[in-house]
PDB file of N, CA and C in Angstrom:
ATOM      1  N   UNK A   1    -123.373  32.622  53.213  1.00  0.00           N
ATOM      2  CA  UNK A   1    -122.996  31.654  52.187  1.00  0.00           C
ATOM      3  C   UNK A   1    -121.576  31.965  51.737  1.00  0.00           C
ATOM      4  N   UNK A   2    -120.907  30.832  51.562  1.00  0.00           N
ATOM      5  CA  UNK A   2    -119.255  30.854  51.269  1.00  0.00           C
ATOM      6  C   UNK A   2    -119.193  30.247  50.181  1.00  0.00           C
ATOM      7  N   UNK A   3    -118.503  30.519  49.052  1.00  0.00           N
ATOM      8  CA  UNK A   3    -118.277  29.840  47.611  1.00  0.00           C
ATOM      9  C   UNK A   3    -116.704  29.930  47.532  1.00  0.00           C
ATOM     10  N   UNK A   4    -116.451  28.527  47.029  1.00  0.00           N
ATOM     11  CA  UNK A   4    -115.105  28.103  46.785  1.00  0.00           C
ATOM     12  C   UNK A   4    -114.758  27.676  45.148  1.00  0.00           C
ATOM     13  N   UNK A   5    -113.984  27.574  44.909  1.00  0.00           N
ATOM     14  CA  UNK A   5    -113.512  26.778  43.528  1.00  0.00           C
ATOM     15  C   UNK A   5    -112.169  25.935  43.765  1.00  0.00           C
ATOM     16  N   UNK A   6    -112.657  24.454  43.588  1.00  0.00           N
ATOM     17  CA  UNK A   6    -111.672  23.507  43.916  1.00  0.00           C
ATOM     18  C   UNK A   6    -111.031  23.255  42.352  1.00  0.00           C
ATOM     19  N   UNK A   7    -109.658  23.482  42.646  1.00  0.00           N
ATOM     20  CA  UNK A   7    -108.915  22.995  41.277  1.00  0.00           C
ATOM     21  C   UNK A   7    -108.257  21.429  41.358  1.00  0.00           C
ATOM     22  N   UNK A   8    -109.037  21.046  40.342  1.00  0.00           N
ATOM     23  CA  UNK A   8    -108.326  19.415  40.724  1.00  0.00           C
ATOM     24  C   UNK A   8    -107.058  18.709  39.948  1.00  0.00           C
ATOM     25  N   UNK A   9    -106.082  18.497  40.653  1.00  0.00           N
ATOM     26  CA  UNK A   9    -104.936  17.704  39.373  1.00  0.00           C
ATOM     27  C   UNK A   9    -105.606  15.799  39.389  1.00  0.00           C
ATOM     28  N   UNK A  10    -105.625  15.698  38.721  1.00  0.00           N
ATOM     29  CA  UNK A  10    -106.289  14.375  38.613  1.00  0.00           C
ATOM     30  C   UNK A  10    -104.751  13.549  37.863  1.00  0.00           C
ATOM     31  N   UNK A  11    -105.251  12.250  38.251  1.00  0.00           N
ATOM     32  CA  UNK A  11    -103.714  11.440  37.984  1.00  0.00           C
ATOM     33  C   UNK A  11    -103.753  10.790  36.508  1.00  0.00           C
ATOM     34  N   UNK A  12    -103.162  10.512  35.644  1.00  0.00           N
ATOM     35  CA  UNK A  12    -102.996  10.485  34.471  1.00  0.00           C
ATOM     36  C   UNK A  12    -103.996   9.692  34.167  1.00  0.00           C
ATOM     37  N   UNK A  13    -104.710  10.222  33.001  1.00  0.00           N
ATOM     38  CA  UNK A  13    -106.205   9.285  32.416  1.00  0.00           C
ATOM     39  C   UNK A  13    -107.364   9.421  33.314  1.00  0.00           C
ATOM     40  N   UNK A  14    -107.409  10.129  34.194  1.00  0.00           N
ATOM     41  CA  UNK A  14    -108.257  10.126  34.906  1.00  0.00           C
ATOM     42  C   UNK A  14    -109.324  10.945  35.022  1.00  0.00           C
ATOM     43  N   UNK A  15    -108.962  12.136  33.824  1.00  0.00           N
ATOM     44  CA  UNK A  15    -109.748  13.597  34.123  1.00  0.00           C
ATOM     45  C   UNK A  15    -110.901  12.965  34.099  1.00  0.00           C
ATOM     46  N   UNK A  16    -111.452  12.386  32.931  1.00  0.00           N
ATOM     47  CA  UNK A  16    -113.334  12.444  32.422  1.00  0.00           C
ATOM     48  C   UNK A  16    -113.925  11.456  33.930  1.00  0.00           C
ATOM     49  N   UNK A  17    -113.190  10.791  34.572  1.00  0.00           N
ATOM     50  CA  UNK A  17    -113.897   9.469  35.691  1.00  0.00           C
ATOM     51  C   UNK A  17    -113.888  10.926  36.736  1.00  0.00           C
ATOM     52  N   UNK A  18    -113.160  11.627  37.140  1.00  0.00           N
ATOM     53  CA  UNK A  18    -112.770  12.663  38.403  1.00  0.00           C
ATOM     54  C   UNK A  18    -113.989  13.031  37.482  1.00  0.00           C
ATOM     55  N   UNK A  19    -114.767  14.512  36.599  1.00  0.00           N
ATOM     56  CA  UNK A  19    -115.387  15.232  36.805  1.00  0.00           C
ATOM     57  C   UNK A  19    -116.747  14.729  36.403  1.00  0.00           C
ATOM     58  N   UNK A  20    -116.741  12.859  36.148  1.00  0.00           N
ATOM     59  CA  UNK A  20    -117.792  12.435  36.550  1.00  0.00           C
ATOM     60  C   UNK A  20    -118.442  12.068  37.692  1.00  0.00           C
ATOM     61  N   UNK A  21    -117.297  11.485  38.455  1.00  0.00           N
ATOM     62  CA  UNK A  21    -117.575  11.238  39.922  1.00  0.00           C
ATOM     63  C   UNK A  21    -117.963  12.509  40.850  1.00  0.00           C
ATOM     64  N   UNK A  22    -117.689  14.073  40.525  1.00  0.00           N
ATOM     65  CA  UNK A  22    -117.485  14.723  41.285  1.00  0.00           C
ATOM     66  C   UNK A  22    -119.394  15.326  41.095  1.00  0.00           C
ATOM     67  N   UNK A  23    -119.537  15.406  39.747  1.00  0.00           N
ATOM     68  CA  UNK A  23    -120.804  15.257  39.208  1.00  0.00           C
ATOM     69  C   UNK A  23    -122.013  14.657  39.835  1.00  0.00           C
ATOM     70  N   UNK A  24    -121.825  13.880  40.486  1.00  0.00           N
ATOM     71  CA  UNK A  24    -122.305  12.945  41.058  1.00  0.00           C
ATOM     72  C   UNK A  24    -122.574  13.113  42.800  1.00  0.00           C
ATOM     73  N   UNK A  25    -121.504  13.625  43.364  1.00  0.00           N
ATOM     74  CA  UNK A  25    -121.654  13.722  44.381  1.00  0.00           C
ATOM     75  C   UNK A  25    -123.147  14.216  45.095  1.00  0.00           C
ATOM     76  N   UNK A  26    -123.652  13.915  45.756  1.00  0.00           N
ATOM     77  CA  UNK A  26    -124.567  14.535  47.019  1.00  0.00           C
ATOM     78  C   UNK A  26    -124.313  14.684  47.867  1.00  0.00           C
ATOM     79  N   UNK A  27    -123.538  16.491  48.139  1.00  0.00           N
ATOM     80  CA  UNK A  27    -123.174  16.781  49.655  1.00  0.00           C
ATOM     81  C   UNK A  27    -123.580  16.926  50.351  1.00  0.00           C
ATOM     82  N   UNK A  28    -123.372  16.401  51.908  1.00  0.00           N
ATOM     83  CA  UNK A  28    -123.987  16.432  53.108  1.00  0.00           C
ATOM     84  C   UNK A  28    -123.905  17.927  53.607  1.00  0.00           C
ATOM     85  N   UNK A  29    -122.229  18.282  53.209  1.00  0.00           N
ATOM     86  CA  UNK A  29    -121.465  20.393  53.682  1.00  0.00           C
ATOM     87  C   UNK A  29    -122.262  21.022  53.011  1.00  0.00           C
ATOM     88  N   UNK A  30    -122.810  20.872  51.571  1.00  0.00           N
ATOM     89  CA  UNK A  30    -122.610  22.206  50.585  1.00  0.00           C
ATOM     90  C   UNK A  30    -123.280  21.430  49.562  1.00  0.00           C
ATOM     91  N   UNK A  31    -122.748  22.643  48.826  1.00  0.00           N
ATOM     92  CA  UNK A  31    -124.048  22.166  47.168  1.00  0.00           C
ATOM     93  C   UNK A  31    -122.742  22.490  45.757  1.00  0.00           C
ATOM     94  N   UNK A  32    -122.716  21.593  45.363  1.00  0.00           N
ATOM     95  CA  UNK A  32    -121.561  21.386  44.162  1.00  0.00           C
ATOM     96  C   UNK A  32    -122.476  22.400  42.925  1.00  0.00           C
ATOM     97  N   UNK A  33    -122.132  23.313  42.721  1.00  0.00           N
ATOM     98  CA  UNK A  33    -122.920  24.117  41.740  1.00  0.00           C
ATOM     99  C   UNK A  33    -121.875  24.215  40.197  1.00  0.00           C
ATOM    100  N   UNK A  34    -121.273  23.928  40.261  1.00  0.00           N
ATOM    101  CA  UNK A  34    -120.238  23.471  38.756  1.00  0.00           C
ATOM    102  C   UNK A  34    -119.397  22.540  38.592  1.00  0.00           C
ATOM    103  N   UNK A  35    -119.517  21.781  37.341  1.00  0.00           N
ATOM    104  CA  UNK A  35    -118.093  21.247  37.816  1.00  0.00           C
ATOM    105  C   UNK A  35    -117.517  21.253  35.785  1.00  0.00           C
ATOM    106  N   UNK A  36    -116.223  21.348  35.756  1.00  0.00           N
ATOM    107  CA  UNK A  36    -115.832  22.115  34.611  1.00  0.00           C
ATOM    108  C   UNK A  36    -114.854  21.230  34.052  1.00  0.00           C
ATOM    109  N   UNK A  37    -114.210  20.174  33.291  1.00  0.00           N
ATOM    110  CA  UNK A  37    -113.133  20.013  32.829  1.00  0.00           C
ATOM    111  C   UNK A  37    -112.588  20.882  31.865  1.00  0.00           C
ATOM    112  N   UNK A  38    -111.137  20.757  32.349  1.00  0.00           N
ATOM    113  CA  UNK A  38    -110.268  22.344  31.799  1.00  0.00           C
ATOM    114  C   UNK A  38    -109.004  21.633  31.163  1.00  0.00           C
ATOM    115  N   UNK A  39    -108.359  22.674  30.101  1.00  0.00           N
ATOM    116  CA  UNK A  39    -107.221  22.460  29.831  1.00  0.00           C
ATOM    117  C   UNK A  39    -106.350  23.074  31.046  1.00  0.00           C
ATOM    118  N   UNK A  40    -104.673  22.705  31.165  1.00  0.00           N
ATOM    119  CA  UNK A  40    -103.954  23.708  31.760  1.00  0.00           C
ATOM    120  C   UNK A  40    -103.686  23.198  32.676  1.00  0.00           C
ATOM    121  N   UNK A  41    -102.600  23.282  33.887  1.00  0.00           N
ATOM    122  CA  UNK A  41    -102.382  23.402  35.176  1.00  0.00           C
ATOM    123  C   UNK A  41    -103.282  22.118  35.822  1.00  0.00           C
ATOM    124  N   UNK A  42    -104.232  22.251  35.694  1.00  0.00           N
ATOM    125  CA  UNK A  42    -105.647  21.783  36.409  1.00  0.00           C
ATOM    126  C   UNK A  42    -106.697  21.247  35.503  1.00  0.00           C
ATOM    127  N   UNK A  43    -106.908  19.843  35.805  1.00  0.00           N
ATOM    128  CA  UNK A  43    -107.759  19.207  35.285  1.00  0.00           C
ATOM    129  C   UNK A  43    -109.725  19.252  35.675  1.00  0.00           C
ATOM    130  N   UNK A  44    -109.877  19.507  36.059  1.00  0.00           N
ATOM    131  CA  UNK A  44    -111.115  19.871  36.682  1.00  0.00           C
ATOM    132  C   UNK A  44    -111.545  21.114  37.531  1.00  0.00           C
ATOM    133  N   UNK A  45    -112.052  21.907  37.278  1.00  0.00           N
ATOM    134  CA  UNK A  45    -112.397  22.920  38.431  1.00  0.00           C
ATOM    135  C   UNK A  45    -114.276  22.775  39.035  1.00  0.00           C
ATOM    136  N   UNK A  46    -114.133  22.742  40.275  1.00  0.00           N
ATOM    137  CA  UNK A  46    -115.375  22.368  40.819  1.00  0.00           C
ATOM    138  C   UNK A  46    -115.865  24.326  41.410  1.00  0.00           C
ATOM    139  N   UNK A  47    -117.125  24.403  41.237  1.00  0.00           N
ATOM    140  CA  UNK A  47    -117.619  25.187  42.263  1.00  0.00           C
ATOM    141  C   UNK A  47    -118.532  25.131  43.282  1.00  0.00           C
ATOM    142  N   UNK A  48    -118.157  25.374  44.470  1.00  0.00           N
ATOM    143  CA  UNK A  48    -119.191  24.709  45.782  1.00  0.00           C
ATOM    144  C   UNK A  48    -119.180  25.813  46.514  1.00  0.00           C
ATOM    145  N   UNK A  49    -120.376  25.869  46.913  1.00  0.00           N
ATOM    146  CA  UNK A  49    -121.122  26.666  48.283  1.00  0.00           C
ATOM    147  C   UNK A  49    -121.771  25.902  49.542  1.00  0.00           C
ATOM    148  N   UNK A  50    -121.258  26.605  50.407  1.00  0.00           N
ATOM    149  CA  UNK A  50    -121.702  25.886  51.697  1.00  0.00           C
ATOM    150  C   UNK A  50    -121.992  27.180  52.857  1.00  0.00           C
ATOM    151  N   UNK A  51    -122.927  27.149  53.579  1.00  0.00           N
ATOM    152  CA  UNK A  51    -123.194  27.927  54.822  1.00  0.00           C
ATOM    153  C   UNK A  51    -121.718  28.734  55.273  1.00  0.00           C
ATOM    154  N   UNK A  52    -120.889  27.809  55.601  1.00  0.00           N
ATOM    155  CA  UNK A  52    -119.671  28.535  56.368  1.00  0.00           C
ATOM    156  C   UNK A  52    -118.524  27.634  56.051  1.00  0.00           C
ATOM    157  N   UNK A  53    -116.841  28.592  56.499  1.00  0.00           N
ATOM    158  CA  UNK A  53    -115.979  27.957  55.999  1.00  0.00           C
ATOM    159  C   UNK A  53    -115.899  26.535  56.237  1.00  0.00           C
ATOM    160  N   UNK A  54    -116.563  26.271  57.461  1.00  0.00           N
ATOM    161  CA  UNK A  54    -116.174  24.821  58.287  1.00  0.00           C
ATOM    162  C   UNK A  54    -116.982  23.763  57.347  1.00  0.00           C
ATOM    163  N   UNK A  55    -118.329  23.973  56.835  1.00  0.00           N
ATOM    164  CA  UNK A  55    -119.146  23.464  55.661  1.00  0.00           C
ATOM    165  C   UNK A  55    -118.427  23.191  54.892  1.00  0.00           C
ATOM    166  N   UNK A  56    -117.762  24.208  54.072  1.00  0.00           N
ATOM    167  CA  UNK A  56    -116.689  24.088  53.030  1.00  0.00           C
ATOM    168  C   UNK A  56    -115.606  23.459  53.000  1.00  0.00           C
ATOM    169  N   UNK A  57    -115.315  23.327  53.827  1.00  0.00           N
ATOM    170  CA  UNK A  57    -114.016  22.184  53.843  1.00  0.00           C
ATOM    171  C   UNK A  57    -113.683  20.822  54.434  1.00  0.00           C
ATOM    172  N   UNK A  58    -115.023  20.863  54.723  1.00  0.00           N
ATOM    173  CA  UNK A  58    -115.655  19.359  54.852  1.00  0.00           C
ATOM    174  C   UNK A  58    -115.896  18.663  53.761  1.00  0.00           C
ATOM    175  N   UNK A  59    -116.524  19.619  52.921  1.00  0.00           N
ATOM    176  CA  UNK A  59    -117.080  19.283  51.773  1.00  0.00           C
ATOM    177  C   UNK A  59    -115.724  19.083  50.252  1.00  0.00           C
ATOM    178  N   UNK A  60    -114.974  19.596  51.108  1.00  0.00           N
ATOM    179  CA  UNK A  60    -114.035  19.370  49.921  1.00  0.00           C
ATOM    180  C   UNK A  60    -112.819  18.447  50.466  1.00  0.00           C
ATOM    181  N   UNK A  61    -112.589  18.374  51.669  1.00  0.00           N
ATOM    182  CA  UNK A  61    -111.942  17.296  52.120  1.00  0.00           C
ATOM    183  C   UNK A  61    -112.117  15.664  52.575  1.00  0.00           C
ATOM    184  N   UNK A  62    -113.326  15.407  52.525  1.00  0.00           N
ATOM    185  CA  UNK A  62    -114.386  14.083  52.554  1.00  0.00           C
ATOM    186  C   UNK A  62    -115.173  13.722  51.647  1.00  0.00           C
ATOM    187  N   UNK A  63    -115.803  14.506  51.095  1.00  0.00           N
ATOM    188  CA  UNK A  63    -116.064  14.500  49.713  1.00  0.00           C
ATOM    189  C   UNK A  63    -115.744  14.374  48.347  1.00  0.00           C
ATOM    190  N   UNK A  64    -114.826  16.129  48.187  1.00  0.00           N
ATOM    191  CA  UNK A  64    -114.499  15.933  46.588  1.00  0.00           C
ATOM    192  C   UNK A  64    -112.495  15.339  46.861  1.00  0.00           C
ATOM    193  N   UNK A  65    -111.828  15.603  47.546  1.00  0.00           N
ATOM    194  CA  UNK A  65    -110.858  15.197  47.575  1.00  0.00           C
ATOM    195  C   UNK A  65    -110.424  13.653  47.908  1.00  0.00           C
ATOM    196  N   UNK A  66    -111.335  13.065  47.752  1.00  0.00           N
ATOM    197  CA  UNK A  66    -111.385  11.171  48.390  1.00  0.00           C
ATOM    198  C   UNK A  66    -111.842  10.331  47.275  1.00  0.00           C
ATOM    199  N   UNK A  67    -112.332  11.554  46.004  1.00  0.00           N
ATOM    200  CA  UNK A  67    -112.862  10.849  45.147  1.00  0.00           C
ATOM    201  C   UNK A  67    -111.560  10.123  44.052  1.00  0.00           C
ATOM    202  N   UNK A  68    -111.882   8.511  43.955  1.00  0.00           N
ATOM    203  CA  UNK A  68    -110.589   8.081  43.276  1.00  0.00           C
ATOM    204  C   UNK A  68    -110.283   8.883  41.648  1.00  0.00           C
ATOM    205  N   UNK A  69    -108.622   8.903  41.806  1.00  0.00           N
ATOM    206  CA  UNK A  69    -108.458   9.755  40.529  1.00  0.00           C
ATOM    207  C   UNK A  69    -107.564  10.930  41.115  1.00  0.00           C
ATOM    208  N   UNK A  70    -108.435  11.393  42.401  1.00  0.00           N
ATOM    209  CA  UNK A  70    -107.969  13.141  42.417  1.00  0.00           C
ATOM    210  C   UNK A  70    -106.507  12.828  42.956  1.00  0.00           C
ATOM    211  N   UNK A  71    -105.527  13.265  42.440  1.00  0.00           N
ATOM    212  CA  UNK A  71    -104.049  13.657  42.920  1.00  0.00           C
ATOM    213  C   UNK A  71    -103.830  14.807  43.966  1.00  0.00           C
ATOM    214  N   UNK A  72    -104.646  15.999  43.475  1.00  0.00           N
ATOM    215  CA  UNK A  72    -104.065  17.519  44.655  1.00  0.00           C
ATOM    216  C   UNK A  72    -105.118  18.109  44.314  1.00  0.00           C
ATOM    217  N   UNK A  73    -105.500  18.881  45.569  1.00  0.00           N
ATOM    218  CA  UNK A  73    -106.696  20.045  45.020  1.00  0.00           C
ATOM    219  C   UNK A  73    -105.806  21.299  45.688  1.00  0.00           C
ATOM    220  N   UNK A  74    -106.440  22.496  44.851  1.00  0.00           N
ATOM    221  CA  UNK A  74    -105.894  23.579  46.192  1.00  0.00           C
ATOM    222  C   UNK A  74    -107.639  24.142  45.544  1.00  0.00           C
ATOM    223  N   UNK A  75    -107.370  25.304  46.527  1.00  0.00           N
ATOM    224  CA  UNK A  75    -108.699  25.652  46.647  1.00  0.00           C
ATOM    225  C   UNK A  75    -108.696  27.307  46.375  1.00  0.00           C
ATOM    226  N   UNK A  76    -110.084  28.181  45.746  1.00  0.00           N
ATOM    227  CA  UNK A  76    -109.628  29.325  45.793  1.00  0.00           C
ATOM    228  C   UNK A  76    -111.056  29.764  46.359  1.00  0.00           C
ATOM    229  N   UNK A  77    -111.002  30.576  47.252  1.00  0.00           N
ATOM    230  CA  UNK A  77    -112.715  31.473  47.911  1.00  0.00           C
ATOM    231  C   UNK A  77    -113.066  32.172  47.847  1.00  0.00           C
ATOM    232  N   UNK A  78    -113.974  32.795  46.984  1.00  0.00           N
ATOM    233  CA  UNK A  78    -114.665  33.865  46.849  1.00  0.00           C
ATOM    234  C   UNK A  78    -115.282  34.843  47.505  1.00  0.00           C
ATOM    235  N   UNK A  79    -114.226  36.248  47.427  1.00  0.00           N
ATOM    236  CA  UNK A  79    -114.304  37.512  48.359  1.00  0.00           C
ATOM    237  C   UNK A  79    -114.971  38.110  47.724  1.00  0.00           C
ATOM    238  N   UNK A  80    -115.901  39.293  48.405  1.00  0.00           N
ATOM    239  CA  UNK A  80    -116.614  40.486  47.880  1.00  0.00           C
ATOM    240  C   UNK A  80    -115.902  41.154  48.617  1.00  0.00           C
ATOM    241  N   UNK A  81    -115.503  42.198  47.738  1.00  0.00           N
ATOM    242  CA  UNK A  81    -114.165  43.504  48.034  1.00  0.00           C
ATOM    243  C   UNK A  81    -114.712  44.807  47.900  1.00  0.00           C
ATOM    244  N   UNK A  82    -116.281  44.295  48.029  1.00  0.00           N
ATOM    245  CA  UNK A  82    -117.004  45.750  48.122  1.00  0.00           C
ATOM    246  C   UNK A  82    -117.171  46.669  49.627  1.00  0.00           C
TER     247      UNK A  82
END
């Protein structure tokens, strides 16, 4: 299992429709396990898990990045550094 956190810039007025729509989703890659509106930098932060990287970025490139609203995502993935 691979866990990501998608940071979303959403385009002006758009935050509350982006982390409703994203809310919403039913992924085919992965399983949307948060989704957060934030102050700062970044209007939304999503958290998703999927089997493997290739899951994962399906899931965030057909999925959460297509959803109208989103401007840029970058993405950050969660290492165990044990």
């Amino acid at each position: 299992m691979i866990r990501g956190y998608v940071l979303i810039e959403t385009e002006v007025g758009a935050t509350k429709m982006v982390g409703d729509a994203v809310r919403h989703i039913k992924s085919a890659f992965g399983k949307i396990t948060a989704v957060d509106t934030v102050t700062g930098p970044y209007d939304v932060i999503v958290q998703l898990e999927a089997e493997d990287l290739d899951h994962l970025g399906k899931a965030i490139t057909s999925e959460v990045a297509t959803v109208e609203g989103v401007q840029r995502t970058t993405t950050c993935l969660s290492v165990n550094l044990a």
